[in-house]
Protein backbone atom coordinates (compact mmCIF):
# COMPACT_ATOMS: atom_id res chain seq x y z
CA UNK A 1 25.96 -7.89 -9.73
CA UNK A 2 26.19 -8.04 -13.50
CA UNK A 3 27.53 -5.49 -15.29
CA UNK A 4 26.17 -4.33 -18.92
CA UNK A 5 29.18 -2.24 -20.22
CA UNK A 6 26.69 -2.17 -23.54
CA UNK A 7 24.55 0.20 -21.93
CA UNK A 8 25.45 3.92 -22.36
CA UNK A 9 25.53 5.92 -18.70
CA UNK A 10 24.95 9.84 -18.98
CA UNK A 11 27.36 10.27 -16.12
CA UNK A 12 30.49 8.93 -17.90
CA UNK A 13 31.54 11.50 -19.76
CA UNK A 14 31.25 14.43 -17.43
CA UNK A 15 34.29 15.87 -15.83
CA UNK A 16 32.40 17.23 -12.85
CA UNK A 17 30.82 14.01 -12.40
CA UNK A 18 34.00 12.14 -11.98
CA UNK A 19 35.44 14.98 -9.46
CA UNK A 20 31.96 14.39 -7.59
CA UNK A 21 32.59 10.42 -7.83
CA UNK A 22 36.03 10.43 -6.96
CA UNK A 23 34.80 11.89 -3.41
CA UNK A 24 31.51 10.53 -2.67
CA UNK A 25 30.07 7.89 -5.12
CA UNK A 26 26.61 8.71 -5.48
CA UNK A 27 26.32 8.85 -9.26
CA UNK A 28 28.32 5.56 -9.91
CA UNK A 29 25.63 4.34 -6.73
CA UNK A 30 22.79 5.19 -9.44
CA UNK A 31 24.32 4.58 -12.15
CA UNK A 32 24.67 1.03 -10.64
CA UNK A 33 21.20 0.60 -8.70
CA UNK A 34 18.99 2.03 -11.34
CA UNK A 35 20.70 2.32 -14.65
CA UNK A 36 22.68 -1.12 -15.01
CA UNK A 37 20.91 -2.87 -12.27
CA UNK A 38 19.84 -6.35 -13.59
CA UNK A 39 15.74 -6.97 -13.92
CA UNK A 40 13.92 -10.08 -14.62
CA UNK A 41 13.57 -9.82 -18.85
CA UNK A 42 9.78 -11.36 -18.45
CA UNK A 43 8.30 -8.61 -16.05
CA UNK A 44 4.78 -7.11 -17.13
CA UNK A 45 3.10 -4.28 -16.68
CA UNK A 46 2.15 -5.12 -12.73
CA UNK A 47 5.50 -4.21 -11.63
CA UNK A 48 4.83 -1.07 -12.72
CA UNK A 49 3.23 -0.03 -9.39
CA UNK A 50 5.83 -0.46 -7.58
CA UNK A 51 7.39 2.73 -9.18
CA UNK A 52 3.74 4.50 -9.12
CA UNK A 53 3.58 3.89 -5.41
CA UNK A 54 6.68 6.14 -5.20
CA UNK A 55 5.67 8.52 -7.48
CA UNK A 56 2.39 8.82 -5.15
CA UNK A 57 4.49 9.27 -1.74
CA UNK A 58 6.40 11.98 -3.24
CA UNK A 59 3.22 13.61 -4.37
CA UNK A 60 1.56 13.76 -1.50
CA UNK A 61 4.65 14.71 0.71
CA UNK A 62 5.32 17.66 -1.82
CA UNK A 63 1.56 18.99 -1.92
CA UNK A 64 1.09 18.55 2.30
CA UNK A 65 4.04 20.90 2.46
CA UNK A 66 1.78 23.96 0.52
CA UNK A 67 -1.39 23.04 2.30
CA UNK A 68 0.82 23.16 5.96
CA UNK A 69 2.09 26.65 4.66
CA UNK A 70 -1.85 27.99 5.24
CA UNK A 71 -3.39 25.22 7.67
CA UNK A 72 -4.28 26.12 10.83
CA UNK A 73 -4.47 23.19 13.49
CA UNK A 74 -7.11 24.69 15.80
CA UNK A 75 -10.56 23.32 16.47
CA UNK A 76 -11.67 27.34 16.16
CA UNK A 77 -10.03 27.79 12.96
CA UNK A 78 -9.39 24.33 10.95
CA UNK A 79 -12.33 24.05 8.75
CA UNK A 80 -12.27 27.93 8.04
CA UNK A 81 -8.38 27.48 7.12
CA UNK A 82 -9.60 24.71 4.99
CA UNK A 83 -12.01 26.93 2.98
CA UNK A 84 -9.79 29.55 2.58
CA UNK A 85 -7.25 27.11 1.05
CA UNK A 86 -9.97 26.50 -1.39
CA UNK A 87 -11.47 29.80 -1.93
CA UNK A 88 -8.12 32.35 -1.25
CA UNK A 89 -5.17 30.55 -2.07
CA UNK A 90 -3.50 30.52 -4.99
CA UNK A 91 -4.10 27.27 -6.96
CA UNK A 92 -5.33 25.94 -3.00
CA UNK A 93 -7.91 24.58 -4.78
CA UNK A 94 -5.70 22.44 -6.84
CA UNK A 95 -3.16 21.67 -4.21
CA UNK A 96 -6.28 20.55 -2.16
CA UNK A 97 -7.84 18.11 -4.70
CA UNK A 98 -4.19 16.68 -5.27
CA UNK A 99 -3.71 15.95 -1.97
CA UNK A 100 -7.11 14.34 -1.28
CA UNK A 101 -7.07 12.39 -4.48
CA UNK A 102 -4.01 11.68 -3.96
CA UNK A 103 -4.44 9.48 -0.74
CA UNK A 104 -7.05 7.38 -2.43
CA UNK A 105 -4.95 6.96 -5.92
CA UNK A 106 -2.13 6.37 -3.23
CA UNK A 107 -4.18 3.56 -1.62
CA UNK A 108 -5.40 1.70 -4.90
CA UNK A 109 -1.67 1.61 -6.34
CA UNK A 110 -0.14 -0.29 -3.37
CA UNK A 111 -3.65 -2.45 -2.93
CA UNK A 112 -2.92 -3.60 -6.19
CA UNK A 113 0.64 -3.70 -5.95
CA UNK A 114 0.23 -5.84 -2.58
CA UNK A 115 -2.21 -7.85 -4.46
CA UNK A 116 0.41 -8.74 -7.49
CA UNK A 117 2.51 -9.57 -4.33
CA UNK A 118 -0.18 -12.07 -3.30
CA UNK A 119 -0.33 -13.48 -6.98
CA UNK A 120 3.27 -14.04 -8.19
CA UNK A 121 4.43 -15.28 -4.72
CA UNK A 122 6.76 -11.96 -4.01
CA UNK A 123 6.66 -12.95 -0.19
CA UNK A 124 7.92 -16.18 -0.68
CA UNK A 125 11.77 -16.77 0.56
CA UNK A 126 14.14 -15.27 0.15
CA UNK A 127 12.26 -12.19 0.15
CA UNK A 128 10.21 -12.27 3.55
CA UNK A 129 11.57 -9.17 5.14
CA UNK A 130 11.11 -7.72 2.10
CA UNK A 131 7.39 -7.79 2.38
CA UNK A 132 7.74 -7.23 5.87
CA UNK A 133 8.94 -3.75 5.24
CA UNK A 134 6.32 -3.50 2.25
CA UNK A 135 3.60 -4.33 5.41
CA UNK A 136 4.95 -1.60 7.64
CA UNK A 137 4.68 0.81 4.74
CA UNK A 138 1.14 0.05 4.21
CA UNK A 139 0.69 0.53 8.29
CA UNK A 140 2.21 3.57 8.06
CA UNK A 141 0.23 4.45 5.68
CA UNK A 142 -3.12 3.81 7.24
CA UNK A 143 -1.80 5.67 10.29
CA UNK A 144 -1.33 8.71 7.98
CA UNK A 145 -4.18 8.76 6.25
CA UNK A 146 -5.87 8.55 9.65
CA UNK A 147 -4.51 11.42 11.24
CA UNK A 148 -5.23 13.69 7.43
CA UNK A 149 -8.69 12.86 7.64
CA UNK A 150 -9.28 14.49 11.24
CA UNK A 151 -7.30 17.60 9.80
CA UNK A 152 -10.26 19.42 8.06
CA UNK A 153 -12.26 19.05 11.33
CA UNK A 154 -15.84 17.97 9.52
CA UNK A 155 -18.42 16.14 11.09
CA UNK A 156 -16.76 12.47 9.68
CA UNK A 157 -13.64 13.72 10.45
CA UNK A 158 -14.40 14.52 14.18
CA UNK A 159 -16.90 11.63 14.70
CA UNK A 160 -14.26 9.23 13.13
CA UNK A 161 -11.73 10.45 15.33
CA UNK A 162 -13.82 9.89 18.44
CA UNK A 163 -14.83 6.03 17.26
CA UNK A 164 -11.62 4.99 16.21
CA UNK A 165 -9.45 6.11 18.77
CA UNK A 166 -12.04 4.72 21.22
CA UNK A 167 -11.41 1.37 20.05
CA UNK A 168 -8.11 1.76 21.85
CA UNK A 169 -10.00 1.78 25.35
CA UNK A 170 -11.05 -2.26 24.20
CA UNK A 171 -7.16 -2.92 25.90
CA UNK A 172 -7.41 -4.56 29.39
CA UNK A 173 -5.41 -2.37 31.61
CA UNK A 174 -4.20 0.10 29.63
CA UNK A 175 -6.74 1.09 26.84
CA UNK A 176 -7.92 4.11 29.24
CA UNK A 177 -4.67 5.76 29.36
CA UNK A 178 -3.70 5.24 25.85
CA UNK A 179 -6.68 6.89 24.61
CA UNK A 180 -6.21 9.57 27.01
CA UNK A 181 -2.60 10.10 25.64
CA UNK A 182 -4.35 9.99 22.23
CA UNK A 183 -6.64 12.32 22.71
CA UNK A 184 -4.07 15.04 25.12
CA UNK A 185 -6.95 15.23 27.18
CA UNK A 186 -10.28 13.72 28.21
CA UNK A 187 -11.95 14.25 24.51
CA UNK A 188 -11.31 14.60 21.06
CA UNK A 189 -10.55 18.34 21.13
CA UNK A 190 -7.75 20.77 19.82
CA UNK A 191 -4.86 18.73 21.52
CA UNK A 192 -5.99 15.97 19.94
CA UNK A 193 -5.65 17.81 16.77
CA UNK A 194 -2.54 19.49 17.27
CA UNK A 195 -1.01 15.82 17.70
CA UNK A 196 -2.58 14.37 14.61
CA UNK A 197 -0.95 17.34 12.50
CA UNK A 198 1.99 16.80 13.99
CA UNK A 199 2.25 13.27 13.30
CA UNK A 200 0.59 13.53 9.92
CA UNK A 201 3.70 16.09 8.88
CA UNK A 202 6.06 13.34 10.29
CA UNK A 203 5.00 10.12 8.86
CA UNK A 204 5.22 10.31 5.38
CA UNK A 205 9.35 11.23 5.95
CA UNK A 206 9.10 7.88 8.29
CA UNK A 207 7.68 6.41 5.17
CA UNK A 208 10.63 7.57 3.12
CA UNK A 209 13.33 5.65 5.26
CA UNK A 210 11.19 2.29 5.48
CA UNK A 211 10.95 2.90 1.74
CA UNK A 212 14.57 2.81 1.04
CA UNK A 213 15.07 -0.10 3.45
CA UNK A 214 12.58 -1.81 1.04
CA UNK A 215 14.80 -0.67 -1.93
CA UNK A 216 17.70 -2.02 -0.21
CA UNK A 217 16.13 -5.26 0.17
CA UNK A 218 14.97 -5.87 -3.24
CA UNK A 219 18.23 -5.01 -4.50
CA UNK A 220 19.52 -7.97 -2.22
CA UNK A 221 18.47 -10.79 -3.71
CA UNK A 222 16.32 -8.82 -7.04
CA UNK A 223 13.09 -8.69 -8.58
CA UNK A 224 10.42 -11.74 -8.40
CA UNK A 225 9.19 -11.99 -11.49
CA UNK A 226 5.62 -13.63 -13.29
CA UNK A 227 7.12 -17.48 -13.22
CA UNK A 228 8.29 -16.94 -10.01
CA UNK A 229 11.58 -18.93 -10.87
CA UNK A 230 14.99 -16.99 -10.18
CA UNK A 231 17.30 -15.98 -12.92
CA UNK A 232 20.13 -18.21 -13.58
CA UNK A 233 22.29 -16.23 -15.26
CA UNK A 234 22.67 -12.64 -17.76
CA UNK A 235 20.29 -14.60 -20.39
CA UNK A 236 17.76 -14.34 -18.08
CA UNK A 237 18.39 -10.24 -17.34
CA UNK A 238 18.14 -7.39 -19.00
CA UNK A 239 19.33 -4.04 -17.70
CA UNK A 240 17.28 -1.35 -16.20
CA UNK A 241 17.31 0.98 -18.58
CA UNK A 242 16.22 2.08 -20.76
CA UNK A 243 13.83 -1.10 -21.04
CA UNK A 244 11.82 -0.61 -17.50
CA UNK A 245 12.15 3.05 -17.38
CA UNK A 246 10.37 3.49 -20.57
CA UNK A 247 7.81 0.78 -19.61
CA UNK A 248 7.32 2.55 -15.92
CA UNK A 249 6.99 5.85 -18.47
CA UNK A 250 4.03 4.57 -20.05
CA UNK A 251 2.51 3.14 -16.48
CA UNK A 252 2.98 6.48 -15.22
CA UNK A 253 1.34 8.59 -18.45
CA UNK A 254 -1.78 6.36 -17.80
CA UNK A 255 -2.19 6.78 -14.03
CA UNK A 256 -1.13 10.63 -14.52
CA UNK A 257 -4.45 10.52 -16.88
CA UNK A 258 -6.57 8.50 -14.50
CA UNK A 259 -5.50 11.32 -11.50
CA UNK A 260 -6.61 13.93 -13.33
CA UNK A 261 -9.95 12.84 -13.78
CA UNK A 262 -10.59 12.52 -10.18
CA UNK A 263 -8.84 15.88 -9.42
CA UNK A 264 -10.28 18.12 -12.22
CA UNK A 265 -13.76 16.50 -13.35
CA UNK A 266 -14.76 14.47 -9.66
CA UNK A 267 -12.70 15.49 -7.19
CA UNK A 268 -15.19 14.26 -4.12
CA UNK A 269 -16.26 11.27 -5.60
CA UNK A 270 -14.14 9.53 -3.25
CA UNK A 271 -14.99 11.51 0.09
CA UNK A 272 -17.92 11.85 2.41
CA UNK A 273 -20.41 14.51 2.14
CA UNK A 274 -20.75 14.63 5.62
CA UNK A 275 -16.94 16.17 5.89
CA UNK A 276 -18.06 19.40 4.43
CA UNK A 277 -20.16 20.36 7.94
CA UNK A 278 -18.42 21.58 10.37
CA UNK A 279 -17.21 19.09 13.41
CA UNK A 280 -20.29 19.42 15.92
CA UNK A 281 -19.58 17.07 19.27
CA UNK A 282 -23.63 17.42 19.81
CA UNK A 283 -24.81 16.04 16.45
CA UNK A 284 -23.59 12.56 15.54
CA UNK A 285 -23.91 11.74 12.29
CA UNK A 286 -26.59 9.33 11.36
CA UNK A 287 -23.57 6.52 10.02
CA UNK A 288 -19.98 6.96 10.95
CA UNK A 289 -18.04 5.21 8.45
CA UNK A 290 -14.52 5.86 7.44
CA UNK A 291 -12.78 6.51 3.96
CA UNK A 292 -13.45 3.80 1.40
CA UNK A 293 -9.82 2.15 1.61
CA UNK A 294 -10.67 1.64 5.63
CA UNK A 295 -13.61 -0.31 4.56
CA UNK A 296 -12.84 -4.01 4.72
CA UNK A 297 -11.16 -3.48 8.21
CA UNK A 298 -13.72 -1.57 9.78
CA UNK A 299 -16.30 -4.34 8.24
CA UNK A 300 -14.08 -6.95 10.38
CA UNK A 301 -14.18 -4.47 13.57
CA UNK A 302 -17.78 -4.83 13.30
CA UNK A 303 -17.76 -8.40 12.76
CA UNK A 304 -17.92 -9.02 16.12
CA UNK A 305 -20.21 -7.63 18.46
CA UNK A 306 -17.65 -8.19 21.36
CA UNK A 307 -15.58 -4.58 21.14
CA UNK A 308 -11.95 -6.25 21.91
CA UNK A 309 -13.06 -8.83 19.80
CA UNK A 310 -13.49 -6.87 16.96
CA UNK A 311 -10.25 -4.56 17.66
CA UNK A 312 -8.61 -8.06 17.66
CA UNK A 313 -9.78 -9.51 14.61
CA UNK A 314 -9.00 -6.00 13.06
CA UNK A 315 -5.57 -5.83 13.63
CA UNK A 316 -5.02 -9.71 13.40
CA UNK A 317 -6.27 -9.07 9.53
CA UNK A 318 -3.32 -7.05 9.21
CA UNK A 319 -0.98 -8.67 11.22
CA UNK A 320 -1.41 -12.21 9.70
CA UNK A 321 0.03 -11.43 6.31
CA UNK A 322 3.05 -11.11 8.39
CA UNK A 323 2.79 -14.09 8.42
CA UNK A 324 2.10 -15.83 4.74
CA UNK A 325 5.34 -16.51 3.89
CA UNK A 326 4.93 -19.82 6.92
CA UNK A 327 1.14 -20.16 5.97
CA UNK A 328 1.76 -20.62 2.32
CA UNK A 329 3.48 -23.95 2.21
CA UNK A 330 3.96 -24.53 -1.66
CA UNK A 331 7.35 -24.49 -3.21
CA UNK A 332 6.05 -22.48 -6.60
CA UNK A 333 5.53 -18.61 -5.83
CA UNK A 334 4.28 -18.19 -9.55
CA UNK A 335 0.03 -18.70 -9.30
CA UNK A 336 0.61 -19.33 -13.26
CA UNK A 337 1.62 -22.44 -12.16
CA UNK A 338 -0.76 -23.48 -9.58
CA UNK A 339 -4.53 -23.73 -10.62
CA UNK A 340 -6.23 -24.19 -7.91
CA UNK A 341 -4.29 -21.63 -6.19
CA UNK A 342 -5.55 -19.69 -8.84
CA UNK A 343 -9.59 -20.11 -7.89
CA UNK A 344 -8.93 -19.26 -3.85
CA UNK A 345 -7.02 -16.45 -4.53
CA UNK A 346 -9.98 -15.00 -7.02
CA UNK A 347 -12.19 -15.88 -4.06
CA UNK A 348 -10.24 -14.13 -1.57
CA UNK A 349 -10.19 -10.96 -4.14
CA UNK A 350 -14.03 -11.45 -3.97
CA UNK A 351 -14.23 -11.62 0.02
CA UNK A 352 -12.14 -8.53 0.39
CA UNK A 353 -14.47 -6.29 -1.89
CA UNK A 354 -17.66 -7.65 -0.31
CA UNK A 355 -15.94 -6.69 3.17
CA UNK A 356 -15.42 -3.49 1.66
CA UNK A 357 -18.75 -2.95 0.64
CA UNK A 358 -20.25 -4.30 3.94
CA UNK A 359 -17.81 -1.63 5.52
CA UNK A 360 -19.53 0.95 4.05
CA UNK A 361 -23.40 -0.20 4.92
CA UNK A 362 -25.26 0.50 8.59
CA UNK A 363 -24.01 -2.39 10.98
CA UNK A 364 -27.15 -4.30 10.95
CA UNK A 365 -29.34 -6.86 8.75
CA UNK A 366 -27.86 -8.89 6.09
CA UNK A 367 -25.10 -6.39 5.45
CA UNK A 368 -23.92 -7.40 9.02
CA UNK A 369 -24.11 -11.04 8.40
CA UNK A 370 -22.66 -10.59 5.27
CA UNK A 371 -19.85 -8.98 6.79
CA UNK A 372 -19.44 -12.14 9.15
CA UNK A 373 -19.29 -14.30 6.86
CA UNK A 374 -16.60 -12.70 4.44
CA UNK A 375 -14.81 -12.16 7.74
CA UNK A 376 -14.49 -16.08 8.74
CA UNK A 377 -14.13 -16.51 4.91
CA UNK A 378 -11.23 -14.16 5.17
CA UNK A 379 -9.10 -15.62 8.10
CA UNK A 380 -9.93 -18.94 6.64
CA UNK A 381 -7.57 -18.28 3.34
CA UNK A 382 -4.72 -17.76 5.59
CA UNK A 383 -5.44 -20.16 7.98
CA UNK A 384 -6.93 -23.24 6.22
CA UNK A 385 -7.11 -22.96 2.53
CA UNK A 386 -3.54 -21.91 2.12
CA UNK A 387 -1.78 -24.45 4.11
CA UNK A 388 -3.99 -27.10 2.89
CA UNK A 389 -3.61 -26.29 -0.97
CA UNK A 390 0.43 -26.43 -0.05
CA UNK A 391 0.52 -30.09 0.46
CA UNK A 392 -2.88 -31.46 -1.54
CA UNK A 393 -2.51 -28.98 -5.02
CA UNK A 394 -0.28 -30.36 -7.62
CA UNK A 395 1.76 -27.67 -9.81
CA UNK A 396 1.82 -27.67 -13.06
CA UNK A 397 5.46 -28.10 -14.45
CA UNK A 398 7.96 -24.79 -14.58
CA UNK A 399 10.12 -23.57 -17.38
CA UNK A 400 13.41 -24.25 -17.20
CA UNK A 401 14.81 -20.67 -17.19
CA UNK A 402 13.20 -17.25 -17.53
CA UNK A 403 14.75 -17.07 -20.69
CA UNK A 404 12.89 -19.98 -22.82
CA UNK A 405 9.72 -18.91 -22.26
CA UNK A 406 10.48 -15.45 -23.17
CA UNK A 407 12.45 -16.53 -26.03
CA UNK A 408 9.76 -18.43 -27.52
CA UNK A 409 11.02 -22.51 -26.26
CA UNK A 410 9.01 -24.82 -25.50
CA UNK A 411 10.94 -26.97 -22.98
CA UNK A 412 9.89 -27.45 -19.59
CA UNK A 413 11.68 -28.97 -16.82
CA UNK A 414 10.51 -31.68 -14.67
CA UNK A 415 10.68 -32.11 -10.94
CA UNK A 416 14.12 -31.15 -10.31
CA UNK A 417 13.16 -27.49 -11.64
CA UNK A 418 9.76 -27.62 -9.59
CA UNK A 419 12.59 -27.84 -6.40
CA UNK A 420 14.85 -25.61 -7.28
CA UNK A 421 11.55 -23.04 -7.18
């Protein structure tokens, strides 16, 4: 790894930093990793969610520890606990409206930071398991968020919990027992939500750990960057800081300003109405849907009117970006480069947020077929368009370094540099 001896550290001068050093290296570890570590010079402001994404984890891990401290995860008592958060609690009502934000301004950083991913060609090699571990974040995630949005025990919450752990029972042979398992019992009842709590306090620490194996993997082989070419040398890097931090300071101010809308002038905006009743196993709610970010899935689930069908298709959506590293057969990462790329990938944008709002409308009528349709539409990016646009779409010639077009040159290399991509 490069080393820029230019760059002042704040840990060099200190006497008890040294004595700390000399016996377990941490600070020389981040002085290395995130002070001096060598970026990319031509990254833009879409890195920058990277960072936010971490910023959000750590948010919601440190505001689910307050709201534990005065949860209570009974069927009798939930929702009350919930109110009194809100009504009794000091600043509850704050903590509350952080956390609940906080899952959907959790969700649209890493959409868009998988989504930048998809653009720039970040799963490309040698960076697969890389987005691997990005994927089982985002799993984990869902899984999460799953499990929080049974905890206040509404009528979504509890009806949502009953459909989607149902879906389970869609597995030949063993569907039965695994939902049984899910639920403790024979129902969604308070074993089922003792579990959920549980595993809701749990995950996000499981997050942490696949988080810093994601770390450890970017640091491997380093930052993809808008031309999707790698850097060649120390013209092409810059250090850390103060250059990223400061840009990652201004990425943060603006997404600190766009949370506090949500939290202080529309916190439910983003929630169901329907979550402020009281869970009632006798009424079902007139339509069950689940929180917006679920959308697009559950629009695939109901795609299908066969029930392991749909299950399948719903995790296959997931599972098959496993996968795009193999599906994606062009040599450029960089979309800059590749125009018609360019168009599907717009499309694809397109299909997902018409899946999201057919999610979110009654499963019947043209809503339904328009669901269908973005679903086949969907699969057929992966499994068509993609592989077919790797051997038929001509690139458009790459620079020569990171540094030239940065720099302000004009030269671009031919063929040989299109390989070495």
């Amino acid at each position: 790894m490069a080393k820029y001896d230019y760059v002042p550290s704040p840990f060099r001068a200190n006497p008890i930093v040294k004595w700390v050093d000399h016996r377990l290296p941490i600070f020389e570890m981040i002085d290395e990793q995130l002070i001096k570590y060598p970026a990319p010079r031509n990254l833009n402001y879409m890195w920058n969610f990277g960072s936010l994404a971490g910023i959000c984890l750590v948010i919601m891990i440190v505001s689910g520890i307050f709201l534990a401290m005065n949860y209570q995860a009974s069927t009798l008592h939930a929702f009350d606990s919930v109110e009194r958060i809100m009504r009794d609690v000091n600043y509850g009502w704050l903590i509350r409206y952080i956390h609940m934000n906080g899952a959907s301004m959790f969700f649209i950083v890493v959409y868009i930071h998988i989504v930048r991913g998809f653009y720039y060609g970040s799963y490309k090699a040698p960076r697969e398991i890389l987005w691997w571990l990005g994927l089982v974040i985002f799993l984990l995630m869902m899984a999460t968020a799953f499990m929080g949005y049974v905890l206040p025990w509404g009528q979504m919450s509890f009806w949502g919990a009953t459909v989607i752990t149902n879906l389970f029972s869609a597995i030949p042979v063993v569907g039965e027992s695994i939902v049984t398992w899910l639920w403790g019992g024979f129902s969604v009842d308070n074993p089922t939500l003792n579990r959920f709590f549980a595993l809701h306090y749990l995950m996000p620490f499981v997050i942490v750990g696949v988080v810093f194996l994601h770390l450890w993997a970017l640091h491997v082989h380093g930052s993809n960057n808008p031309l999707g070419i790698d850097a060649k040398g120390p013209q092409d890097k810059i250090p850390f800081h103060p250059y990223y931090t400061v840009k990652d300071a201004l990425g943060l101010g603006v997404f600190l300003i766009v949370f506090a809308y949500f939290v202080f002038f529309n916190p439910y905006v983003l929630g169901h109405p329907d979550n402020w009743i009281p869970a009632n196993p006798l009424v079902t709610p007139a339509h069950i849907v689940p929180e917006w970010y679920f959308l697009p899935f559950y629009a695939i689930l109901r795609a299908v009117p066969d029930k392991l069908g749909g299950v399948l298709l719903m995790f296959g959506s997931i599972l098959i970006l496993f996968l795009l590293p193999w599906l994606d057969t062009s040599r450029v990462r960089s979309a800059k480069f590749r125009p018609v790329f360019r168009l599907f990938f717009w499309l694809f944008i397109a299909v997902c947020l018409v899946l999201g709002w057919a999610g979110g409308q009654p499963a019947e009528g043209p809503a339904l077929l328009i669901g269908r349709i973005a679903t086949i539409l969907y699969f057929a990016h992966f499994l068509v368009f993609l592989p077919l646009l790797g051997w038929f779409e001509r690139p458009t010639a790459l620079p020569s370094s990171i540094a030239e077009p940065v720099l302000g040159g004009g030269k671009l290399a031919g063929a040989a540099a299109m390989e070495k991509a």
